[in-house]
PDB file of N, CA and C in Angstrom:
ATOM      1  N   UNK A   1       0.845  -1.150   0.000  1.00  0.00           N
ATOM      2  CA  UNK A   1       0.000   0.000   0.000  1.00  0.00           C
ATOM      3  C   UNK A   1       0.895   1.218   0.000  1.00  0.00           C
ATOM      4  N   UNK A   2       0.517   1.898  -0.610  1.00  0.00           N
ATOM      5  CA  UNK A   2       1.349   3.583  -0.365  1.00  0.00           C
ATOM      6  C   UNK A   2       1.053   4.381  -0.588  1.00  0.00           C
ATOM      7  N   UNK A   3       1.306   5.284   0.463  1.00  0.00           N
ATOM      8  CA  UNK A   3       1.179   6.606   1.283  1.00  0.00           C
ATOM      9  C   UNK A   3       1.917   7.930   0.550  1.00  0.00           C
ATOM     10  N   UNK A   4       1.289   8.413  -0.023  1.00  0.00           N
ATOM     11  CA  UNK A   4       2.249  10.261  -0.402  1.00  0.00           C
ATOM     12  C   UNK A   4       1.777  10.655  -0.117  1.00  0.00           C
ATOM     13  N   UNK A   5       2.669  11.597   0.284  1.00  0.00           N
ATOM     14  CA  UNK A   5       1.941  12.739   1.004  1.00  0.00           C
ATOM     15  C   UNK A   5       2.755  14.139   0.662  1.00  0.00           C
ATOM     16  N   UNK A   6       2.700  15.831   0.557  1.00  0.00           N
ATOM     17  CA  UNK A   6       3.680  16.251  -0.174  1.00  0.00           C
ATOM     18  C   UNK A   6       3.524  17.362   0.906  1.00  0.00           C
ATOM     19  N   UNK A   7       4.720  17.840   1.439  1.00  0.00           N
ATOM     20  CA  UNK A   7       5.040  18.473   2.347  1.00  0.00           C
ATOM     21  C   UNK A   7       4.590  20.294   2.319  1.00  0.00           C
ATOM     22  N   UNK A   8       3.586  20.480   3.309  1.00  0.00           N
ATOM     23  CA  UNK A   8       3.451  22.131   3.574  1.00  0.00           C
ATOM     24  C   UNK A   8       4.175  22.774   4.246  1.00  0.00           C
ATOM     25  N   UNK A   9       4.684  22.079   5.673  1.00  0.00           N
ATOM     26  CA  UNK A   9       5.308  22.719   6.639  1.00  0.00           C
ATOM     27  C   UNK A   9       6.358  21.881   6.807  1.00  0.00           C
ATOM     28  N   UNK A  10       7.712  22.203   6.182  1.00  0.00           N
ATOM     29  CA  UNK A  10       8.698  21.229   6.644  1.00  0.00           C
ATOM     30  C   UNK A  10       9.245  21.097   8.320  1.00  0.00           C
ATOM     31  N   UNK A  11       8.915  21.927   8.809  1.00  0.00           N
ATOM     32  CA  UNK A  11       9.177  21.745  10.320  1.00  0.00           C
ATOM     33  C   UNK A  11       8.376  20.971  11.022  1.00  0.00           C
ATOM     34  N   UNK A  12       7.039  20.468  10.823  1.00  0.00           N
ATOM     35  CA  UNK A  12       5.943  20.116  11.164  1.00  0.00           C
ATOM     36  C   UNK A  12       6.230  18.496  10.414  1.00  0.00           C
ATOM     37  N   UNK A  13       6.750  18.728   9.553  1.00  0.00           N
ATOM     38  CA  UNK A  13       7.032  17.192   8.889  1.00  0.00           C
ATOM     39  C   UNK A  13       8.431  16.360   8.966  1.00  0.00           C
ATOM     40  N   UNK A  14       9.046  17.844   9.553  1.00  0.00           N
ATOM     41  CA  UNK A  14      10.438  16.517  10.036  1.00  0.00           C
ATOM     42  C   UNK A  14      10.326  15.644  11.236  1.00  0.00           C
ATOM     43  N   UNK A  15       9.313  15.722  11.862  1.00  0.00           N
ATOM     44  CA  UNK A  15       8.589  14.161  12.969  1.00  0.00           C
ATOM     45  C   UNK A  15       8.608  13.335  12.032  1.00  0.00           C
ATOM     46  N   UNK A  16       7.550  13.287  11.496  1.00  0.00           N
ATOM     47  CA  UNK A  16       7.157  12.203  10.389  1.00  0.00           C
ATOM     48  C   UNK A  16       8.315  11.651   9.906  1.00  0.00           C
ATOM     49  N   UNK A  17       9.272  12.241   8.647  1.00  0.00           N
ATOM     50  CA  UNK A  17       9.982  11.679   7.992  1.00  0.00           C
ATOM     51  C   UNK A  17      11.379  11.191   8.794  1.00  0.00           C
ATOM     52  N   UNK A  18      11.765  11.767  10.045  1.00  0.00           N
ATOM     53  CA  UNK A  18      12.850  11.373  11.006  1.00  0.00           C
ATOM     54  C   UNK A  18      13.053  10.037  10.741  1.00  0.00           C
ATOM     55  N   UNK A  19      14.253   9.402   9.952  1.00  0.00           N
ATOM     56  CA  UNK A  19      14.865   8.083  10.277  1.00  0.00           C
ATOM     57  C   UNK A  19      14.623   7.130  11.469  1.00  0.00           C
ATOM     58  N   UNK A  20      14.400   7.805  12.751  1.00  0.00           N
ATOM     59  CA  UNK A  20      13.987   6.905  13.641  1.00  0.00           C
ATOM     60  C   UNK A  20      12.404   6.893  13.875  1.00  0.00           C
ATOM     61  N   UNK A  21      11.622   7.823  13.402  1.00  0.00           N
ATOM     62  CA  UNK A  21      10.342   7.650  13.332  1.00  0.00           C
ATOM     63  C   UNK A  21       9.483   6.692  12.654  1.00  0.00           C
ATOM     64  N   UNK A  22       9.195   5.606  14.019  1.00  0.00           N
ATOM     65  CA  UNK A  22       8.252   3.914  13.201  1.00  0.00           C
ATOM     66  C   UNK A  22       7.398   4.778  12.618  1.00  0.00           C
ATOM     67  N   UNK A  23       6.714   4.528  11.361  1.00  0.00           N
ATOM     68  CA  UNK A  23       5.476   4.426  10.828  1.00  0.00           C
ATOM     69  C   UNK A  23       4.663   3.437  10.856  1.00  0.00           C
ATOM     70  N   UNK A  24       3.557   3.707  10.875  1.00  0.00           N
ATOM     71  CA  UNK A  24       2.005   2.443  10.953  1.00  0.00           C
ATOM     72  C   UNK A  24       1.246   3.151  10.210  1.00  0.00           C
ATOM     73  N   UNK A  25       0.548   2.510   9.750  1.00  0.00           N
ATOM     74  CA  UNK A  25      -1.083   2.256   9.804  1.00  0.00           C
ATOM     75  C   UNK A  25      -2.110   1.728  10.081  1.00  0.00           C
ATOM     76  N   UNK A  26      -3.385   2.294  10.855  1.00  0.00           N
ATOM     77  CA  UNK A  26      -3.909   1.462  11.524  1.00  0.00           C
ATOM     78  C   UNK A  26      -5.323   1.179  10.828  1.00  0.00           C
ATOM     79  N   UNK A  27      -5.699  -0.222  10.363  1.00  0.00           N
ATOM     80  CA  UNK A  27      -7.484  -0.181   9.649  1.00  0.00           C
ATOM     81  C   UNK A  27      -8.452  -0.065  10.535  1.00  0.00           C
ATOM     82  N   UNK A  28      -8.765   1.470  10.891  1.00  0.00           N
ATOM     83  CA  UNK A  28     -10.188   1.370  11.369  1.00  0.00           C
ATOM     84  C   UNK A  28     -11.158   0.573  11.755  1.00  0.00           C
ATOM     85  N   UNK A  29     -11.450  -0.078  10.612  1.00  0.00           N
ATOM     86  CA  UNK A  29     -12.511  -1.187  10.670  1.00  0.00           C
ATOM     87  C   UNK A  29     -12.500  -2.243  11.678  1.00  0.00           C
ATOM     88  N   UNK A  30     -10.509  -2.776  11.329  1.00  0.00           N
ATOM     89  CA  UNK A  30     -10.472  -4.074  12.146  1.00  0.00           C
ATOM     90  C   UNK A  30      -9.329  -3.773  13.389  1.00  0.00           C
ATOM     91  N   UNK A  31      -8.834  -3.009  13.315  1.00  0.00           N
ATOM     92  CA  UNK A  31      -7.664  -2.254  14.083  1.00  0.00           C
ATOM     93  C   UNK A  31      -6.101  -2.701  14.452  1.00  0.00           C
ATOM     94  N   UNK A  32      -6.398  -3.338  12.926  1.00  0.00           N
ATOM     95  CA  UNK A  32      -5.402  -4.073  12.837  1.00  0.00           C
ATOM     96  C   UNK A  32      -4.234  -3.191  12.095  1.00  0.00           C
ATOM     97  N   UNK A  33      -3.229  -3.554  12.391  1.00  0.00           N
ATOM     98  CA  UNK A  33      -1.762  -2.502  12.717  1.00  0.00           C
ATOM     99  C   UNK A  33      -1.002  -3.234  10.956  1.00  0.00           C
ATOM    100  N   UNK A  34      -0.803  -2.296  10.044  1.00  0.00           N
ATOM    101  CA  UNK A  34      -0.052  -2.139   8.621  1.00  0.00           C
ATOM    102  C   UNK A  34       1.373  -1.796   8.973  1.00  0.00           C
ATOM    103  N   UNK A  35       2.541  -2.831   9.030  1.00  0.00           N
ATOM    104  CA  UNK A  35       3.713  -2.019   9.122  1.00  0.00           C
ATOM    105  C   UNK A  35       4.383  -1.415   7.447  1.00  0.00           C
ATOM    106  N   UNK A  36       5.251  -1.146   7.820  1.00  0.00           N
ATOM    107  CA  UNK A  36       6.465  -0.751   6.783  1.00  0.00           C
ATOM    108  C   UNK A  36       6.882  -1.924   5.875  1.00  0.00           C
ATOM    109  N   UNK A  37       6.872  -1.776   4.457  1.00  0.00           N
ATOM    110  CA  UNK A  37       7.119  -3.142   4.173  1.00  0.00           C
ATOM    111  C   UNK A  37       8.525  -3.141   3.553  1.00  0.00           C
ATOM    112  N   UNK A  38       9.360  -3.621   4.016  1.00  0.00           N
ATOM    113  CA  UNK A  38      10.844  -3.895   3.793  1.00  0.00           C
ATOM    114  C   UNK A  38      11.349  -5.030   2.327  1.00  0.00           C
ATOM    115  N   UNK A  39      12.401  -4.847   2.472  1.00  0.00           N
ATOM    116  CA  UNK A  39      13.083  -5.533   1.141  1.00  0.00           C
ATOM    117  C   UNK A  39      14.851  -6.131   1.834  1.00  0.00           C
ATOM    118  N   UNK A  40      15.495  -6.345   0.970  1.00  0.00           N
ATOM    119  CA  UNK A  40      17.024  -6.426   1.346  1.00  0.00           C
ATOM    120  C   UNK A  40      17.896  -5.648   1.756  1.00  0.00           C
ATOM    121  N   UNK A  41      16.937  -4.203   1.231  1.00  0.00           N
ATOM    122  CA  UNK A  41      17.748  -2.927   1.546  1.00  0.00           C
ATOM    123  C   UNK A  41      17.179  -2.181   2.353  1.00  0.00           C
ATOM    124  N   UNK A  42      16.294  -2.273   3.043  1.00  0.00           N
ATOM    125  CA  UNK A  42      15.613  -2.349   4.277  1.00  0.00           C
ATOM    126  C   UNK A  42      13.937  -2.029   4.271  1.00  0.00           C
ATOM    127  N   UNK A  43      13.866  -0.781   5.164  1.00  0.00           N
ATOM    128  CA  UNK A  43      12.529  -0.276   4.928  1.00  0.00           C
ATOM    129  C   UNK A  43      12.054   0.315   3.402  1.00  0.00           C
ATOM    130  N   UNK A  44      11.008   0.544   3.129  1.00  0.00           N
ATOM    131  CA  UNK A  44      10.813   1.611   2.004  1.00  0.00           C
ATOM    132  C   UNK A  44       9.946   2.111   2.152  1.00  0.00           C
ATOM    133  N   UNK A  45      10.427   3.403   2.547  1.00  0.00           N
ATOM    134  CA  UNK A  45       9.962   4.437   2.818  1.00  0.00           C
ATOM    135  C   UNK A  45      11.214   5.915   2.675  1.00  0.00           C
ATOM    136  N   UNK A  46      10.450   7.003   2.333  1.00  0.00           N
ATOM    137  CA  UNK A  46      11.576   7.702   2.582  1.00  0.00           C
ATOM    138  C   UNK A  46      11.743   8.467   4.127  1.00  0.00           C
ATOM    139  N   UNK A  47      13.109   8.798   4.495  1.00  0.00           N
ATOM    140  CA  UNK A  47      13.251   9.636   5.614  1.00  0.00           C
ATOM    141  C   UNK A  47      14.187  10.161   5.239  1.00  0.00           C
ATOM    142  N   UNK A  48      13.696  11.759   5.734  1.00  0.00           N
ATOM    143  CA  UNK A  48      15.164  12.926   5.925  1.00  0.00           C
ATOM    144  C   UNK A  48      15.078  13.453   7.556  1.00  0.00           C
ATOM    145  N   UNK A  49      15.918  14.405   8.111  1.00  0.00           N
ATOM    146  CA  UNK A  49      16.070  14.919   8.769  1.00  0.00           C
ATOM    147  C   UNK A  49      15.593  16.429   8.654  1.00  0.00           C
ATOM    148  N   UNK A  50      16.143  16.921   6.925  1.00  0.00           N
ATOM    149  CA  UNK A  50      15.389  18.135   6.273  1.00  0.00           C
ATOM    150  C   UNK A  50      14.419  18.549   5.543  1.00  0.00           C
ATOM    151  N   UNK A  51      13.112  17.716   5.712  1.00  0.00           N
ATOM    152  CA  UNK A  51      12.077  17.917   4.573  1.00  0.00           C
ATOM    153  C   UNK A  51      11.953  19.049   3.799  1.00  0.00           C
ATOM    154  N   UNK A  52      12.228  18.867   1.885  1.00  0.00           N
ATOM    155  CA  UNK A  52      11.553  20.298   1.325  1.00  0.00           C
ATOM    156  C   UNK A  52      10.221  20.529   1.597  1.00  0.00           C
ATOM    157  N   UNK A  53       9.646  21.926   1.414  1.00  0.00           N
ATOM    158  CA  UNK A  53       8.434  22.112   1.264  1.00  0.00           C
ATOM    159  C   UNK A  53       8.051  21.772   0.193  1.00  0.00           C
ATOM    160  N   UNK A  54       7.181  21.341  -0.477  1.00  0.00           N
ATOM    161  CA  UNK A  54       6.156  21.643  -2.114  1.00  0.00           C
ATOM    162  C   UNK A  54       6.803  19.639  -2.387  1.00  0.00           C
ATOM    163  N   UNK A  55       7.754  19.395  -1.802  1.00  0.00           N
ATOM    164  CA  UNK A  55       7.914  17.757  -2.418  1.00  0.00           C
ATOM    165  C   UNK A  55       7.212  16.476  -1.990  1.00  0.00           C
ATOM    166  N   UNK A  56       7.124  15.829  -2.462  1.00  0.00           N
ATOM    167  CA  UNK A  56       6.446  14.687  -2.626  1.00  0.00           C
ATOM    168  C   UNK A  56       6.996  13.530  -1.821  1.00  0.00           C
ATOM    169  N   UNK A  57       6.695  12.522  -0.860  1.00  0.00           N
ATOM    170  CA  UNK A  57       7.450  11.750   0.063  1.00  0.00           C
ATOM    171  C   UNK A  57       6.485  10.710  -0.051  1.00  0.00           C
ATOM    172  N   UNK A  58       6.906   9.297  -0.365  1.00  0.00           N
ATOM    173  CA  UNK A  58       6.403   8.430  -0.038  1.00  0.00           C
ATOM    174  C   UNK A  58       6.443   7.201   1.176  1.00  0.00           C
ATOM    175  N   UNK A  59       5.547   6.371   1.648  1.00  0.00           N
ATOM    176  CA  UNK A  59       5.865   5.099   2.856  1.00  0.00           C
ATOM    177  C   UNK A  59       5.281   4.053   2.188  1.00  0.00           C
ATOM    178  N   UNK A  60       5.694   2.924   1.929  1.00  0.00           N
ATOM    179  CA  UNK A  60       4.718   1.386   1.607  1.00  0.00           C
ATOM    180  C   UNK A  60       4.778   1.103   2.563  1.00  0.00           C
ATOM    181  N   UNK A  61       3.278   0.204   2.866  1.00  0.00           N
ATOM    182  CA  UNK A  61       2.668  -0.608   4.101  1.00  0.00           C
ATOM    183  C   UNK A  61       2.541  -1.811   3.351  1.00  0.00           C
ATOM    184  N   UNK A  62       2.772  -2.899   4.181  1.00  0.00           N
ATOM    185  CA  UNK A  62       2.587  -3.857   3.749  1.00  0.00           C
ATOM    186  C   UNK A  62       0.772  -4.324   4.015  1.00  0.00           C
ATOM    187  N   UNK A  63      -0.288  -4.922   2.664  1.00  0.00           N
ATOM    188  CA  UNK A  63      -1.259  -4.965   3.064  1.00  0.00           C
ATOM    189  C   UNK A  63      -1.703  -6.835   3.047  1.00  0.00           C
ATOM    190  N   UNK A  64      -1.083  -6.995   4.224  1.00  0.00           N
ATOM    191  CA  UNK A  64      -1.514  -8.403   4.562  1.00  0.00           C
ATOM    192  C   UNK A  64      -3.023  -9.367   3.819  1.00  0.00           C
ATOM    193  N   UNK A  65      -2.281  -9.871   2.614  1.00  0.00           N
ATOM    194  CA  UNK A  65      -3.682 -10.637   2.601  1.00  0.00           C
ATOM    195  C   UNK A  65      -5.200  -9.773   1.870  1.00  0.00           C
ATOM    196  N   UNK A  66      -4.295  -8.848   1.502  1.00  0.00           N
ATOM    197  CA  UNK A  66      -5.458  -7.893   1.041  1.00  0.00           C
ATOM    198  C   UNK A  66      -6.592  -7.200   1.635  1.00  0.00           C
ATOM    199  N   UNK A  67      -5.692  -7.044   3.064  1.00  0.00           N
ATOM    200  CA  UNK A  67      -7.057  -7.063   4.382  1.00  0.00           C
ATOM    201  C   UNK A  67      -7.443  -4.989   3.930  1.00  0.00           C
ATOM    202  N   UNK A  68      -6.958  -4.184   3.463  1.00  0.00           N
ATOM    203  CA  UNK A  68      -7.371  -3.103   3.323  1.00  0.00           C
ATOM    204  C   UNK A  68      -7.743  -2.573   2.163  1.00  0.00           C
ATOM    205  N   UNK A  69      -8.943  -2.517   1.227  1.00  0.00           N
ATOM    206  CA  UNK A  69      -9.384  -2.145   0.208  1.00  0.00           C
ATOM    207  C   UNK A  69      -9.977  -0.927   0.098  1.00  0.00           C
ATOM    208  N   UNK A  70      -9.918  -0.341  -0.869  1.00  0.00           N
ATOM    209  CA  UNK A  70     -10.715   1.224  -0.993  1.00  0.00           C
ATOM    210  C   UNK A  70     -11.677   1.230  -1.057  1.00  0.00           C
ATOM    211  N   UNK A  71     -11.820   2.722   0.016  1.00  0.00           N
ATOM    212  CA  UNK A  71     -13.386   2.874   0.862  1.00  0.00           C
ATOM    213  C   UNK A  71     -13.129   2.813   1.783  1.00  0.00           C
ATOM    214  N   UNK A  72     -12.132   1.974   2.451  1.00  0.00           N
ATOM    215  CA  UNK A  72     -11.891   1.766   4.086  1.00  0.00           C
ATOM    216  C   UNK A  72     -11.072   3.197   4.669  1.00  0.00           C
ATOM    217  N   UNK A  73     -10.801   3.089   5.969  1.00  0.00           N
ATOM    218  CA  UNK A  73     -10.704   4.207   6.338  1.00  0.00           C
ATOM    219  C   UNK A  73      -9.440   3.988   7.225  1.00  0.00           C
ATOM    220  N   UNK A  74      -8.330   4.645   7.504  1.00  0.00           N
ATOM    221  CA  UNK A  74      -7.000   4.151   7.936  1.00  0.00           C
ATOM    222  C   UNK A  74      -6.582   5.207   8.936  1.00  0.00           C
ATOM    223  N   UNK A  75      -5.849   4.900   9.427  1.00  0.00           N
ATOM    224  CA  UNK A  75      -4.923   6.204  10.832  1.00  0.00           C
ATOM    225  C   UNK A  75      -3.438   5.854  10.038  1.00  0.00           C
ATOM    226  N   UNK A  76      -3.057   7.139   9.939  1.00  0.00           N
ATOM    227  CA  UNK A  76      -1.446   7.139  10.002  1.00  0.00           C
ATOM    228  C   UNK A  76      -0.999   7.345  11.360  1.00  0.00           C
ATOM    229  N   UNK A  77       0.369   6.496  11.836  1.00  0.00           N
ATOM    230  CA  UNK A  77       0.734   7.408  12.749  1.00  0.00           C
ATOM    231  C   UNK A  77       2.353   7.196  12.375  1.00  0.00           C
ATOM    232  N   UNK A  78       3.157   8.557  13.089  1.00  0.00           N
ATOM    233  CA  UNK A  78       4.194   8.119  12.603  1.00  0.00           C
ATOM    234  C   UNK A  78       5.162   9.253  14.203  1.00  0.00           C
ATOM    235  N   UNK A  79       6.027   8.603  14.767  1.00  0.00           N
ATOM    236  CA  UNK A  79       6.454   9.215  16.125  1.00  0.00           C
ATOM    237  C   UNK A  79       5.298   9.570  16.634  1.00  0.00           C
ATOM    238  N   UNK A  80       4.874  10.917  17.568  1.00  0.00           N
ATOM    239  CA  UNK A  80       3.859  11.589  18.069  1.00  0.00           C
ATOM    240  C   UNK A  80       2.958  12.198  17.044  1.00  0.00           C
ATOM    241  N   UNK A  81       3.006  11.750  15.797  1.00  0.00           N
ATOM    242  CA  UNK A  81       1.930  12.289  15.266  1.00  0.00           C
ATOM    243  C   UNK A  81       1.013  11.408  14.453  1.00  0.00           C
ATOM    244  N   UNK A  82      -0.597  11.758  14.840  1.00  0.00           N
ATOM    245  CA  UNK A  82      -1.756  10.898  14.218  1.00  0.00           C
ATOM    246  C   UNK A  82      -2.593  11.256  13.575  1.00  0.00           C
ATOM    247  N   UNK A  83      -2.755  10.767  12.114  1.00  0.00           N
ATOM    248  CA  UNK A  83      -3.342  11.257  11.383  1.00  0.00           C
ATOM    249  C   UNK A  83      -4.791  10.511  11.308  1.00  0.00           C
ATOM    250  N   UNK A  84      -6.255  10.702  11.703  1.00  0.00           N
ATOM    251  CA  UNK A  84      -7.325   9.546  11.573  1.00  0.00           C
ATOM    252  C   UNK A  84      -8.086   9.764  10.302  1.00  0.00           C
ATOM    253  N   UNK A  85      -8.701   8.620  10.299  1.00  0.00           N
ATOM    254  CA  UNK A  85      -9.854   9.142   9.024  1.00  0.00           C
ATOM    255  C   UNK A  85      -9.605   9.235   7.283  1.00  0.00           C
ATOM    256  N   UNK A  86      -8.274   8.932   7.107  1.00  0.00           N
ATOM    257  CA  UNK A  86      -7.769   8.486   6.135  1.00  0.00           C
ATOM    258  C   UNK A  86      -8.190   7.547   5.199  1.00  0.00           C
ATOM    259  N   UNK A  87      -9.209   8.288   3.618  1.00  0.00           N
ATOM    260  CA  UNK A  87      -9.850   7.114   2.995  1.00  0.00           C
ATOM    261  C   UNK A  87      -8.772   6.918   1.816  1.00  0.00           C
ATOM    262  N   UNK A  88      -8.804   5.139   1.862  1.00  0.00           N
ATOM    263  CA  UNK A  88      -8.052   4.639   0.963  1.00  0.00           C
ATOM    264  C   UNK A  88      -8.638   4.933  -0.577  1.00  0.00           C
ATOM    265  N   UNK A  89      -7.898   4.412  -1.469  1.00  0.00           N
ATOM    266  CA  UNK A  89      -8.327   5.376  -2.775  1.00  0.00           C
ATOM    267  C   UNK A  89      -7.757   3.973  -3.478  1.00  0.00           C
TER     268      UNK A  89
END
């Protein structure tokens, strides 16, 4: 599954994209927890320390089994910040 999202406030978004900041997603419906879905070269997702403003950043979740289809409704969270209400597309 994946997440863009394109940056307004880079100060406000260097939580989010911080290298040590886990990302999730959570399905509403069943509340069941979407991690990060990794490869050989690790996570994929991007992280900086300096987010531009106006650019484009992506996260893949891994979607188990096909358990999240569009229409459903998702939480980002990523360090201290939560995003709810998120419809998949």
């Amino acid at each position: 599954m994946d997440l863009r999202f394109r940056v307004l406030d880079p100060e406000r978004a260097s939580a989010l994209l911080h290298p040590s900041s886990r990302a999730t997603l959570i399905h509403e419906p069943t509340g069941k927890v979407l991690s990060v879905a990794s490869s050989k070269l690790g996570n994929l997702r991007q992280s900086t320390s300096n987010p531009e403003r106006g650019r484009e950043y992506f996260i893949l979740f891994r979607n188990f089994a096909g358990l999240v289809v569009p229409g459903d409704r998702v939480t980002f969270v990523a360090g201290a910040c939560s995003i709810e209400g998120l419809e998949v597309e």
